[in-house]
N, C-alpha and C. Protein backbone atom coordinates (compact mmCIF):
# COMPACT_ATOMS: atom_id res chain seq x y z
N UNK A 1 -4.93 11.37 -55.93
CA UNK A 1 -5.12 10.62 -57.17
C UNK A 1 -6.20 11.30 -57.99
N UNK A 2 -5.87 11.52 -59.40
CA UNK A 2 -6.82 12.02 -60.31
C UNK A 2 -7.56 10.98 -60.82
N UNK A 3 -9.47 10.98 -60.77
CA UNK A 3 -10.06 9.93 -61.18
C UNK A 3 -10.95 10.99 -62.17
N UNK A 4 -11.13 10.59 -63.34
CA UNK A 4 -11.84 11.26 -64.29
C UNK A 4 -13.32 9.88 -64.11
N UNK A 5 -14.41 10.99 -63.86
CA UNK A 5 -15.81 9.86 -64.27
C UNK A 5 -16.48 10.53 -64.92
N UNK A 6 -17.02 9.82 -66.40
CA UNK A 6 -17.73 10.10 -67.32
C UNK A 6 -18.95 9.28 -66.99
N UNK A 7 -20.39 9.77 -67.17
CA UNK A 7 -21.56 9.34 -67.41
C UNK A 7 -21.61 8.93 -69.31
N UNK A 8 -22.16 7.99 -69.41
CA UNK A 8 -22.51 7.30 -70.57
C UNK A 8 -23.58 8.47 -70.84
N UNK A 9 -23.30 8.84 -72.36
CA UNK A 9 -24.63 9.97 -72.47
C UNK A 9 -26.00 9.06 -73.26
N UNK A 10 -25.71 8.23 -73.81
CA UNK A 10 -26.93 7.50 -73.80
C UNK A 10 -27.61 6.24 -73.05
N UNK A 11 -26.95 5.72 -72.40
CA UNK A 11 -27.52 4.80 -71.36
C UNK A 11 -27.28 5.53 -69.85
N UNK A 12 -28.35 5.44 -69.25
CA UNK A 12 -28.18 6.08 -67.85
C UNK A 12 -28.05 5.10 -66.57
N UNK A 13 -26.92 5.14 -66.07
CA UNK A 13 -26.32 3.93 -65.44
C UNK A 13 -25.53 3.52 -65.72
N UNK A 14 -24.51 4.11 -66.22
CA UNK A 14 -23.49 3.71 -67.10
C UNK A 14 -22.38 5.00 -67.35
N UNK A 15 -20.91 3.78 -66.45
CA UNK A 15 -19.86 5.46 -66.24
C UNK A 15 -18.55 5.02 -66.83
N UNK A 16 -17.82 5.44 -67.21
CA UNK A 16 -16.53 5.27 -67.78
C UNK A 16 -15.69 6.06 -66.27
N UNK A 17 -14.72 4.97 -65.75
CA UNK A 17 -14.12 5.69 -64.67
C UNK A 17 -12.43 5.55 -65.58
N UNK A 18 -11.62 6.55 -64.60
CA UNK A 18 -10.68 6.79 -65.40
C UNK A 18 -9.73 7.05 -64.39
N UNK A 19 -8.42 6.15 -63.75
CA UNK A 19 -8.11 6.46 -62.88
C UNK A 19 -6.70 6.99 -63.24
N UNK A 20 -6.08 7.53 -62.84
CA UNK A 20 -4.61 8.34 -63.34
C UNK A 20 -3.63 7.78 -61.84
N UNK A 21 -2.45 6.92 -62.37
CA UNK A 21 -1.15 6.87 -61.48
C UNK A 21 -1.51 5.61 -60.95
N UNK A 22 -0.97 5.56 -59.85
CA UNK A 22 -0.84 4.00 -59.08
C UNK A 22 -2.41 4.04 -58.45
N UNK A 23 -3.09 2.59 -58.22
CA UNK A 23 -3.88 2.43 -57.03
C UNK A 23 -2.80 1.63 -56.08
N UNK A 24 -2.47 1.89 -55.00
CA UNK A 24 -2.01 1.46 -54.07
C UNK A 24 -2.67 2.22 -52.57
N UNK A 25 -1.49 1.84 -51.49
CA UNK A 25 -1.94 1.88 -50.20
C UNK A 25 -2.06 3.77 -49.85
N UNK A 26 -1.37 4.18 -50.71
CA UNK A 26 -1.29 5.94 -50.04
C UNK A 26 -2.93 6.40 -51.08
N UNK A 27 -2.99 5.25 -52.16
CA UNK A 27 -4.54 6.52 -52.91
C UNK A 27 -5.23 5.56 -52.87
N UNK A 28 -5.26 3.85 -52.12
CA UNK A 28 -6.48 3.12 -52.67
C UNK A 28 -8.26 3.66 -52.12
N UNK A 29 -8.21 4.48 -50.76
CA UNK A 29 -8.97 5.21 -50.20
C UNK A 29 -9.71 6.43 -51.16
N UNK A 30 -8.75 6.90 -51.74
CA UNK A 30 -9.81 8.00 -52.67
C UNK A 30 -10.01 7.57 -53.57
N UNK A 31 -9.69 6.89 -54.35
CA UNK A 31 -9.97 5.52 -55.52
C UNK A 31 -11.63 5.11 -55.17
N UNK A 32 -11.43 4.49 -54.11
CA UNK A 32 -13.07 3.95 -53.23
C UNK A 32 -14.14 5.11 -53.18
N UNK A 33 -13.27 6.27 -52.83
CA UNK A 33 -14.10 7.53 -52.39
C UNK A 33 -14.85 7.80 -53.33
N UNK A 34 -14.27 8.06 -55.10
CA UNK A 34 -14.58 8.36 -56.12
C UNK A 34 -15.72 7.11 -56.78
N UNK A 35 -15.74 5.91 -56.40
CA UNK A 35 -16.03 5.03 -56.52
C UNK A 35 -17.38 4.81 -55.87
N UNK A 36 -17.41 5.19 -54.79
CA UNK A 36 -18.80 5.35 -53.72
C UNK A 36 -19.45 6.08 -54.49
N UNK A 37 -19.20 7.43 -55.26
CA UNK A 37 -19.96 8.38 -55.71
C UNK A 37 -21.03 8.05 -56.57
N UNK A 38 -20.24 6.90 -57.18
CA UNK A 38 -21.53 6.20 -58.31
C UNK A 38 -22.10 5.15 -58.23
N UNK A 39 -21.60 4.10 -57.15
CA UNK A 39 -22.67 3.17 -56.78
C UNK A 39 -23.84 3.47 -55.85
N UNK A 40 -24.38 2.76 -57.12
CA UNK A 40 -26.29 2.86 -56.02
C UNK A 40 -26.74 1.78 -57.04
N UNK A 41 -27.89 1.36 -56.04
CA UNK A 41 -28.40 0.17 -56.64
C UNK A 41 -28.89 0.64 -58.20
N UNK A 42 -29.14 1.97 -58.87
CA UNK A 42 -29.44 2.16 -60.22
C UNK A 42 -28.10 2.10 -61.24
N UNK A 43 -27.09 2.03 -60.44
CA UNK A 43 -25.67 1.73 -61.25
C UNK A 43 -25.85 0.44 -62.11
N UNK A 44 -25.89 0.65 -63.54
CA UNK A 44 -25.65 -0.80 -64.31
C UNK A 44 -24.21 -1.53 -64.96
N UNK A 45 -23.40 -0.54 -65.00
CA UNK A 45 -22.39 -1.08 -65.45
C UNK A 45 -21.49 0.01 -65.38
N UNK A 46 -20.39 0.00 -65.26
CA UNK A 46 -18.77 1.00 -64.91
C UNK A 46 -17.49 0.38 -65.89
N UNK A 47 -17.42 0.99 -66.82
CA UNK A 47 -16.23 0.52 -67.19
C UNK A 47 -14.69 1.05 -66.69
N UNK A 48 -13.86 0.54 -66.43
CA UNK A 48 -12.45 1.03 -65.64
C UNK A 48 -11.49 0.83 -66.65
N UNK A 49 -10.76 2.28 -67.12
CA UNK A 49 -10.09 2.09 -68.18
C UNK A 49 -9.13 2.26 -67.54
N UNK A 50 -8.05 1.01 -67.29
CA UNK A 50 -6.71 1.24 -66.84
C UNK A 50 -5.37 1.89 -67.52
N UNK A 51 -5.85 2.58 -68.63
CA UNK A 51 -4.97 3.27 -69.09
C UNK A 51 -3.80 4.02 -68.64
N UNK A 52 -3.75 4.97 -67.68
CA UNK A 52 -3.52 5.47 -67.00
C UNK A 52 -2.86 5.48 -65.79
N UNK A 53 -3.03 3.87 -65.38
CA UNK A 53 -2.36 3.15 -64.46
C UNK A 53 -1.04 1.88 -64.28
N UNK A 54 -0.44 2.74 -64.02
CA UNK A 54 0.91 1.87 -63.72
C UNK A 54 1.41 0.87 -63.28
N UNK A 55 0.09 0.81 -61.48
CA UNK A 55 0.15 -0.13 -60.43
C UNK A 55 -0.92 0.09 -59.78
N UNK A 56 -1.16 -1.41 -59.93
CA UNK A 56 -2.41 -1.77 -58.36
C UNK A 56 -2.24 -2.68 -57.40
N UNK A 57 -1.54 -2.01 -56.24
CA UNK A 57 -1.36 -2.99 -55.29
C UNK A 57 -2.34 -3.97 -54.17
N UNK A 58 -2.45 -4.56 -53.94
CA UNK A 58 -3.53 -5.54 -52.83
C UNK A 58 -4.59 -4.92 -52.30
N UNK A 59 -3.98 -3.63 -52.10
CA UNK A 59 -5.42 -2.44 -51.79
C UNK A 59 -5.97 -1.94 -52.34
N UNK A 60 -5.22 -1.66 -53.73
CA UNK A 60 -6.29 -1.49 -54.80
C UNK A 60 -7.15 -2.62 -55.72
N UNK A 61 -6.43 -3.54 -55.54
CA UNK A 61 -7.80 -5.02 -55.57
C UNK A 61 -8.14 -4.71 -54.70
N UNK A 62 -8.47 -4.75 -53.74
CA UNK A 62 -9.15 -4.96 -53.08
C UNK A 62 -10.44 -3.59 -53.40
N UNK A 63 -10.18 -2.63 -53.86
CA UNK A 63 -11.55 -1.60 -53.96
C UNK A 63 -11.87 -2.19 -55.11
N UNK A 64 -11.07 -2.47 -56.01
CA UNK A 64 -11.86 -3.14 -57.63
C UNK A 64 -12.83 -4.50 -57.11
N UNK A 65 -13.12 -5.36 -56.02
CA UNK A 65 -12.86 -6.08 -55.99
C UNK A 65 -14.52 -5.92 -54.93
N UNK A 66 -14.64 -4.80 -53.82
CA UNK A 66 -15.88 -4.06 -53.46
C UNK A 66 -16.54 -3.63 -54.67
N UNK A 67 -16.34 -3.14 -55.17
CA UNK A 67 -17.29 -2.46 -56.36
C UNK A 67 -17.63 -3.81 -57.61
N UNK A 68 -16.79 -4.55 -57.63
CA UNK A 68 -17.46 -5.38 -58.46
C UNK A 68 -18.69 -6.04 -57.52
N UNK A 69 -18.19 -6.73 -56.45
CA UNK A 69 -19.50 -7.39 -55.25
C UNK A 69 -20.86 -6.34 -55.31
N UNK A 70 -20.37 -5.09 -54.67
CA UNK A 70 -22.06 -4.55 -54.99
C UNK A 70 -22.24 -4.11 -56.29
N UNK A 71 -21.72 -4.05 -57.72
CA UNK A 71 -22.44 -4.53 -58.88
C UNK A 71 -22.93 -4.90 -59.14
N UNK A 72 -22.31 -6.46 -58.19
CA UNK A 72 -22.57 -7.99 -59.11
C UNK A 72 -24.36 -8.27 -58.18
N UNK A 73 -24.11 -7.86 -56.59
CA UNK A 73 -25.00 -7.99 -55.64
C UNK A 73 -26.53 -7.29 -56.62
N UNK A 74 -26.26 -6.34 -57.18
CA UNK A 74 -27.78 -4.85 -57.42
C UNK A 74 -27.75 -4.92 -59.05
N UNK A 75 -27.02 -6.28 -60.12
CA UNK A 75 -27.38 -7.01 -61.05
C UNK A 75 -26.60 -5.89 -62.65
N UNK A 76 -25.72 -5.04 -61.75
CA UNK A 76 -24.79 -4.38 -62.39
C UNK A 76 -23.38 -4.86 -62.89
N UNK A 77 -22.43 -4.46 -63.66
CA UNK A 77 -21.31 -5.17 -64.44
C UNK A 77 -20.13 -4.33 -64.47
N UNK A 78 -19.14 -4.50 -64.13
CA UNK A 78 -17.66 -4.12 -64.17
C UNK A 78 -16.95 -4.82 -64.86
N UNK A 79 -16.42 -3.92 -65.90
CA UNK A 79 -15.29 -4.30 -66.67
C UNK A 79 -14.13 -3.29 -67.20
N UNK A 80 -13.17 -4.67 -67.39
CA UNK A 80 -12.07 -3.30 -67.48
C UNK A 80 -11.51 -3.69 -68.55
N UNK A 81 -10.65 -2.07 -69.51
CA UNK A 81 -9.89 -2.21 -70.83
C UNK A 81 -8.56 -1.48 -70.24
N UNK A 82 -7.73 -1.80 -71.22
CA UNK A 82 -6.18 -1.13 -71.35
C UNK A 82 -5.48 -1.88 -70.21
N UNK A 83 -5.54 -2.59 -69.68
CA UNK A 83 -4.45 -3.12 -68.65
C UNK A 83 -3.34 -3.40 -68.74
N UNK A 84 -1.72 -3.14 -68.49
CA UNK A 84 -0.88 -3.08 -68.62
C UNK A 84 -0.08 -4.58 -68.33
């Protein structure tokens, strides 16, 4: 799975993720992988532009779904545009 992550160039803590094709059960793992890369407790907010995405099956809630919890846990924000 191709995940494009942009850093916000003026707020630091702040990423535009960009995921390309299905999240399901064969890519919800590197989805997470790409996803680990930028949480840390200095993460403030991630936006997830579903543009790009076709399908998210139960496993891919389920990583949208981790990453919002330690967001929400370290006082950070997930949100998402373009949803199909």
């Amino acid at each position: 799975m191709r995940v494009q992550i942009t850093p916000h160039k003026d707020k630091q803590g702040f990423f535009t993720v960009t995921p390309h094709g299905s999240i399901d059960t064969d890519t919800h793992e590197d989805f997470r992988s790409h996803l680990k890369d930028i949480l840390a407790p200095s993460t403030r907010g991630i936006l997830i532009d579903l543009k790009n995405v076709d399908y998210i099956s139960s496993a891919g809630l389920g990583v949208l779904f981790f990453a919002k919890k330690f967001l929400t846990e370290n006082g950070g924000e997930l949100v998402f545009c373009h949803p199909k």
